[in-house]
C-alpha atoms as a PDB file:
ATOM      1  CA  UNK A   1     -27.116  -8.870 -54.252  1.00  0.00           C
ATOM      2  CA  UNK A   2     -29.903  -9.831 -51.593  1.00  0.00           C
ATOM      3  CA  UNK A   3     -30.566  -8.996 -48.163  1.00  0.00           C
ATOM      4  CA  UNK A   4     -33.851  -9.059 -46.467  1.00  0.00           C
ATOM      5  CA  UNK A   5     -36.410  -9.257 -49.427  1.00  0.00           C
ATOM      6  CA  UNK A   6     -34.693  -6.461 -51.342  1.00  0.00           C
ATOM      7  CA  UNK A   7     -32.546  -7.563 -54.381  1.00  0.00           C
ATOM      8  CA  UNK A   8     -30.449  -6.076 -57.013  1.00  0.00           C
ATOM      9  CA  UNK A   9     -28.590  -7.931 -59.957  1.00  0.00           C
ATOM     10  CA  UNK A  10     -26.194  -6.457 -62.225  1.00  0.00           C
ATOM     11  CA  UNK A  11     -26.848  -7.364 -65.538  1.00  0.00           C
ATOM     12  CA  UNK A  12     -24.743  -5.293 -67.631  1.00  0.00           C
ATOM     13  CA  UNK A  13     -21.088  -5.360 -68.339  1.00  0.00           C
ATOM     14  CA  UNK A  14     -18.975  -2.690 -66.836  1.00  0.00           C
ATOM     15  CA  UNK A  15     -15.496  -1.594 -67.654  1.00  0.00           C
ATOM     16  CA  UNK A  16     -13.360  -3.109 -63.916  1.00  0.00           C
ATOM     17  CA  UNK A  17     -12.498   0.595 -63.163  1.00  0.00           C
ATOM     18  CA  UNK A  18     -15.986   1.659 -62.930  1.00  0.00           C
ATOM     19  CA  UNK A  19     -17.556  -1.695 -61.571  1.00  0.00           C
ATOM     20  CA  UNK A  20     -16.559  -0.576 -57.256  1.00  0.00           C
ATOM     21  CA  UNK A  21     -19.204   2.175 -58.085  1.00  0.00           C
ATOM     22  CA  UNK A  22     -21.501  -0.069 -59.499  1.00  0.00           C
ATOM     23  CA  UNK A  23     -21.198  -2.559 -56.479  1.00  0.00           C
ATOM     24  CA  UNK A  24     -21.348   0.381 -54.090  1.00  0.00           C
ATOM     25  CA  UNK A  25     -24.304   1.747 -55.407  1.00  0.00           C
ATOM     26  CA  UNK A  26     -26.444  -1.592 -55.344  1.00  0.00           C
ATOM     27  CA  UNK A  27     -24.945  -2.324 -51.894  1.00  0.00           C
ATOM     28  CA  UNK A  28     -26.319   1.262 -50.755  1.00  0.00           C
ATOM     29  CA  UNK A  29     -29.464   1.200 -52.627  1.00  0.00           C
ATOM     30  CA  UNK A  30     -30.290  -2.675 -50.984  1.00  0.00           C
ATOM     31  CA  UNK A  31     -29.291  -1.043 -47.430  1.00  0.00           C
ATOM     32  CA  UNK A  32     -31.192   2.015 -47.576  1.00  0.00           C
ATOM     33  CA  UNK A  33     -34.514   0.126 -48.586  1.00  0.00           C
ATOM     34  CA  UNK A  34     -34.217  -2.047 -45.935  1.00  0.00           C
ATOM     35  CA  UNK A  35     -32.913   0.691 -43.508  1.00  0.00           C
ATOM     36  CA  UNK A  36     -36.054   2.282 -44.526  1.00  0.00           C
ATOM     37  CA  UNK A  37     -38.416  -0.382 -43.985  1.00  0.00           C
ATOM     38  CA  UNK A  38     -36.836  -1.439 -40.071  1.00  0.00           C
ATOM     39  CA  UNK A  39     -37.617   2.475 -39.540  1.00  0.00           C
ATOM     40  CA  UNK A  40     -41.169   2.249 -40.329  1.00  0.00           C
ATOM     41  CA  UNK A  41     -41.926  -1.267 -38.650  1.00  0.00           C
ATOM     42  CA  UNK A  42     -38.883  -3.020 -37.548  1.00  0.00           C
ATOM     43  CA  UNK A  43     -38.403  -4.394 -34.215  1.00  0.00           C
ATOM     44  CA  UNK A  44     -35.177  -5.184 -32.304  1.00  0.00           C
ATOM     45  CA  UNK A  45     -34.968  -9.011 -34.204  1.00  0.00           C
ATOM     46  CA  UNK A  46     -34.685  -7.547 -37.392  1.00  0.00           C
ATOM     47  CA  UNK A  47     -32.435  -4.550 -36.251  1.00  0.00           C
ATOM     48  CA  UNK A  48     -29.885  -7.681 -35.220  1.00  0.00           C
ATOM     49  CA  UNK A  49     -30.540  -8.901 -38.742  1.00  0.00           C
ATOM     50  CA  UNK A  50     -29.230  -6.287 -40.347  1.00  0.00           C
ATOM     51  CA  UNK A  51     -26.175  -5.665 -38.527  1.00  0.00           C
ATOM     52  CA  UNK A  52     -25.445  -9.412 -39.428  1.00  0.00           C
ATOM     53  CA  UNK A  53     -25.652  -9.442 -43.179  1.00  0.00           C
ATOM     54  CA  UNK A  54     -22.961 -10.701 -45.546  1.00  0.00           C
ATOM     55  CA  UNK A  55     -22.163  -9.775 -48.979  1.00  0.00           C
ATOM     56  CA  UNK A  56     -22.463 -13.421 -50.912  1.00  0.00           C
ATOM     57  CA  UNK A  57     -19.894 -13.444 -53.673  1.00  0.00           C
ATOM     58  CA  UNK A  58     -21.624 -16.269 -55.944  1.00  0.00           C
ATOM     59  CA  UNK A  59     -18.961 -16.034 -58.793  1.00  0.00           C
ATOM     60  CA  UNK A  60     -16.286 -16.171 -56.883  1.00  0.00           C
ATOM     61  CA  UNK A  61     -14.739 -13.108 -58.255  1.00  0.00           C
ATOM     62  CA  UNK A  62     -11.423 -12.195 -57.160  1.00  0.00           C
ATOM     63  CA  UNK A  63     -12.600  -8.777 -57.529  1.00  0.00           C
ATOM     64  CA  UNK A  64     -15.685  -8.937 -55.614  1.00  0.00           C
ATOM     65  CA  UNK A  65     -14.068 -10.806 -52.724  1.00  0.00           C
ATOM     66  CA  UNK A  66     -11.288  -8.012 -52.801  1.00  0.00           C
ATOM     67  CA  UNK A  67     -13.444  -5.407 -53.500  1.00  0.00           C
ATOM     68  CA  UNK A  68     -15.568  -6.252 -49.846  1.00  0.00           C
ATOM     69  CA  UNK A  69     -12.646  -7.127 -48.058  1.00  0.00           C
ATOM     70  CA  UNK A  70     -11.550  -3.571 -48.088  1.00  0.00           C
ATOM     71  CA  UNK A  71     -14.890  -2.025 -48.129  1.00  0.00           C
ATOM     72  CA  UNK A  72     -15.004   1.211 -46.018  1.00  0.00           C
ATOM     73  CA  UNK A  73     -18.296   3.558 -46.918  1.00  0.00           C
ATOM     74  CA  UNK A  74     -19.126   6.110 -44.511  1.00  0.00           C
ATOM     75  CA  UNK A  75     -23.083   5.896 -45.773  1.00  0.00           C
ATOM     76  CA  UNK A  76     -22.851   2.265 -44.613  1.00  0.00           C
ATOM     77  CA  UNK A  77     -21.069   3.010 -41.452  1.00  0.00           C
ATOM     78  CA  UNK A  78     -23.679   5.540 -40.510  1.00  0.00           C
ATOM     79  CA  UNK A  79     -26.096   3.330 -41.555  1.00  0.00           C
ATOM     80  CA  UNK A  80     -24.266   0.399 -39.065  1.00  0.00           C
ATOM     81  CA  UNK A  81     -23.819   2.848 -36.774  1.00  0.00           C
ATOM     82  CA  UNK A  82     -28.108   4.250 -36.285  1.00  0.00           C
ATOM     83  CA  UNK A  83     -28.804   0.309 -36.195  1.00  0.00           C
ATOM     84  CA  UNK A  84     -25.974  -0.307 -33.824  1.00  0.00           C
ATOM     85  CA  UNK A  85     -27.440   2.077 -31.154  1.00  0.00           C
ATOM     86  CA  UNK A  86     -31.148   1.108 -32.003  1.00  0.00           C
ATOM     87  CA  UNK A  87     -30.034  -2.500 -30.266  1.00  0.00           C
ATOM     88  CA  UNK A  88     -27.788  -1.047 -27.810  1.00  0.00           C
ATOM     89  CA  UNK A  89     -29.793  -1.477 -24.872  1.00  0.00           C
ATOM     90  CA  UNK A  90     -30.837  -5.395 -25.248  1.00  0.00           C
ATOM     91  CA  UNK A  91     -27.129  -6.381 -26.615  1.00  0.00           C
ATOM     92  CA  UNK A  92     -25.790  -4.465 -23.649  1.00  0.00           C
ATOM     93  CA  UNK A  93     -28.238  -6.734 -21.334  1.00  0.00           C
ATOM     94  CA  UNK A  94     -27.715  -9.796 -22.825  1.00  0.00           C
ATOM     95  CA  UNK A  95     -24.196  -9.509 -22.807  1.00  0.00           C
ATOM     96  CA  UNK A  96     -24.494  -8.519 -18.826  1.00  0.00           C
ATOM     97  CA  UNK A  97     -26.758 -11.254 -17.775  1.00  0.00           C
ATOM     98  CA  UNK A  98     -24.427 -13.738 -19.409  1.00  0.00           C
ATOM     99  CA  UNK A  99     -21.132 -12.566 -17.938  1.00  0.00           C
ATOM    100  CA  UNK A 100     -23.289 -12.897 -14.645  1.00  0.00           C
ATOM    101  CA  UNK A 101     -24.596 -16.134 -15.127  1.00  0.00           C
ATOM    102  CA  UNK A 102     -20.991 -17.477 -16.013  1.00  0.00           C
ATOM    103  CA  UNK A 103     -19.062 -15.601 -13.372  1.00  0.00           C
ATOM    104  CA  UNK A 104     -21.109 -16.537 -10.562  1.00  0.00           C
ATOM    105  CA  UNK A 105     -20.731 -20.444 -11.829  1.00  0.00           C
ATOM    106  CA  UNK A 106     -17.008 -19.657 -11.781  1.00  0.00           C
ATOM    107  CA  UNK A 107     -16.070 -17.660  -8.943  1.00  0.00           C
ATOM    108  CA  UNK A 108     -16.838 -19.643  -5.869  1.00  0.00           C
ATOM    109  CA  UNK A 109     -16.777 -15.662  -3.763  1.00  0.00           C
ATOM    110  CA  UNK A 110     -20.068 -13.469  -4.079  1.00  0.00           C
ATOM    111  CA  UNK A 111     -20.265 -11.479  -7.238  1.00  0.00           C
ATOM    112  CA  UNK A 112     -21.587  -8.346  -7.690  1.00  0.00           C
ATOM    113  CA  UNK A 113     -21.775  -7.285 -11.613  1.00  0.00           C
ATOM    114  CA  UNK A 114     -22.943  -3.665 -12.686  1.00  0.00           C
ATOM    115  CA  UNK A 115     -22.956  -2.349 -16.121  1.00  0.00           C
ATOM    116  CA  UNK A 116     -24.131   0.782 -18.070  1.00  0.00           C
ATOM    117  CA  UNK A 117     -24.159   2.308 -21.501  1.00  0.00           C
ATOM    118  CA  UNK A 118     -21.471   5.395 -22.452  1.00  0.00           C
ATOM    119  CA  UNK A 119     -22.461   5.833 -26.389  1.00  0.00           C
ATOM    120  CA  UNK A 120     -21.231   3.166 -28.330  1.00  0.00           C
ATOM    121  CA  UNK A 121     -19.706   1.512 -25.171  1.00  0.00           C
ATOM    122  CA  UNK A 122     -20.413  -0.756 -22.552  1.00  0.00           C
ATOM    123  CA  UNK A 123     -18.914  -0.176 -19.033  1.00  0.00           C
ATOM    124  CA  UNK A 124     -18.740  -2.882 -16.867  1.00  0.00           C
ATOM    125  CA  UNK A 125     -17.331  -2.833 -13.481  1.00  0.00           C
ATOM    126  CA  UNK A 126     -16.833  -6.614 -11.199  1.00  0.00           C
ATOM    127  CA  UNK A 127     -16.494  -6.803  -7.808  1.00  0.00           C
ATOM    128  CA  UNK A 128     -15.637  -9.957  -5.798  1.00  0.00           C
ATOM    129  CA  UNK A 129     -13.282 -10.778  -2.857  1.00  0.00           C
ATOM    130  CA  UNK A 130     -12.764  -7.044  -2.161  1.00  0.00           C
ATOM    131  CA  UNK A 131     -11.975  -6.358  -5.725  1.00  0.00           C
ATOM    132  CA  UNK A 132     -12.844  -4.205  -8.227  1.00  0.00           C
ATOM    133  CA  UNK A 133     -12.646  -4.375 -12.149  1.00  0.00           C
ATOM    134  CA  UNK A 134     -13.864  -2.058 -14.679  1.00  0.00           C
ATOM    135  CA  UNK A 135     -13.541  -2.311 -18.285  1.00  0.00           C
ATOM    136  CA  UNK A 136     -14.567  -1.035 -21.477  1.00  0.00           C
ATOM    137  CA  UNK A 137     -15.784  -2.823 -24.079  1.00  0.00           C
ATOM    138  CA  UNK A 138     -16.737  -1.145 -27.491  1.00  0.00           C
ATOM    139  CA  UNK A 139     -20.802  -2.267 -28.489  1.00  0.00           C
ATOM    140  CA  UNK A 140     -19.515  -2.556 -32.078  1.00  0.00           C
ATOM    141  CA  UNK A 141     -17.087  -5.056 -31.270  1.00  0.00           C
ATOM    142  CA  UNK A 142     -20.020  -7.280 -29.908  1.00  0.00           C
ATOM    143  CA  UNK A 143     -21.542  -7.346 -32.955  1.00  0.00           C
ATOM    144  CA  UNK A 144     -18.458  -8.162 -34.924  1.00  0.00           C
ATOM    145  CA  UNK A 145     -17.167 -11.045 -32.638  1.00  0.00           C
ATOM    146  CA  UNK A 146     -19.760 -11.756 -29.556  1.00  0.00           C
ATOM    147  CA  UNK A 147     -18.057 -14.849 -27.887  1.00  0.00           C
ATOM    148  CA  UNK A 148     -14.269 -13.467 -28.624  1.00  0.00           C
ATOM    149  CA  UNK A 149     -15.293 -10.707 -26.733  1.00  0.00           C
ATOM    150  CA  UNK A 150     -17.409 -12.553 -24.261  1.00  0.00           C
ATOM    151  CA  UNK A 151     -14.239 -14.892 -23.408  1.00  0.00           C
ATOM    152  CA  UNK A 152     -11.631 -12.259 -23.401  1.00  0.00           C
ATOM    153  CA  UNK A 153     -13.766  -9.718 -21.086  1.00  0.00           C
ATOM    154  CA  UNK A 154     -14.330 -12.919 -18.380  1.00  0.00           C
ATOM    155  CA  UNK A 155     -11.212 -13.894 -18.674  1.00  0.00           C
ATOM    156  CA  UNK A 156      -9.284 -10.621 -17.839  1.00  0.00           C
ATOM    157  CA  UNK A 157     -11.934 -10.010 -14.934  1.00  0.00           C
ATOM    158  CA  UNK A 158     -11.034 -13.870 -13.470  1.00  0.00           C
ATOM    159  CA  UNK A 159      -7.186 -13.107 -13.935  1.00  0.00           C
ATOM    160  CA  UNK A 160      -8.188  -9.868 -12.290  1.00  0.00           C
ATOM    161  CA  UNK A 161      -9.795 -11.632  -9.308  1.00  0.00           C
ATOM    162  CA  UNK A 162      -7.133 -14.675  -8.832  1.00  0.00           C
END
């Protein structure tokens, strides 16, 4: 496995029953280093790095692949979640400046866009043509699908203003 500049090969054979735990461990060991590193001199760039890595399967291993695909860890969710809210603010803004910039290209009214963080959610509230939207969009669902999220929050707040 190798993320960042942190790497970890398994070398040795393990028995299938005990090779999740071997996995997990590497995975957590790799994380945690890097984790470590961001904390000490990471900026926001790198933060967004993290929260994007993928697990590279270079045998093609059923097992691997399933083993992934089903991977919950609470140590990595925490780990997801301290990153998560370490690029809240500039996801949050980016996010808001770009439903701006496409909503006032759309809407042929005025457009008046506000938006604020609530934890590990972003409230946004529309106004145009005397109405009013607010919605709720979760912060970790912008990291898992931006423009899904991006297309289905504009498009409820156009429906919303037709």
């Amino acid at each position: 496995m190798r993320f960042f500049d942190e790497e970890k090969i398994i070398n040795h054979v393990y028995p299938k029953e005990n090779f999740g735990a071997v996995l997990d461990e590497a995975l957590l060991a790799i994380l945690r280093n890097v984790f470590d590193t961001l904390e000490k001199v990471g900026d926001t760039e790198d933060y967004f790095q993290f929260l994007d890595f993928k697990i590279k399967n270079v045998y093609n291993s059923a097992f691997v692949s399933k083993h992934f695909l089903l991977y919950k860890n609470t140590e990595v969710e925490d780990l997801m979640s301290h990153v998560l809210n370490e690029v809240a603010d500039p996801l949050a803004e980016g996010y808001f400046e770009s439903m701006i910039d496409y909503l006032e290209t759309t809407i042929d009214d005025e457009v008046f866009v506000d938006f604020r963080l609530n934890g590990d959610e972003l409230l946004l509230e529309a106004q145009s043509q005397g109405r009013k939207v607010n919605l709720v969009e979760p912060l970790k669902q912008l990291i898992i699908d931006y423009d899904e999220s991006f297309e289905r929050v504009a498009q409820e707040i156009l429906e919303n203003f037709a």
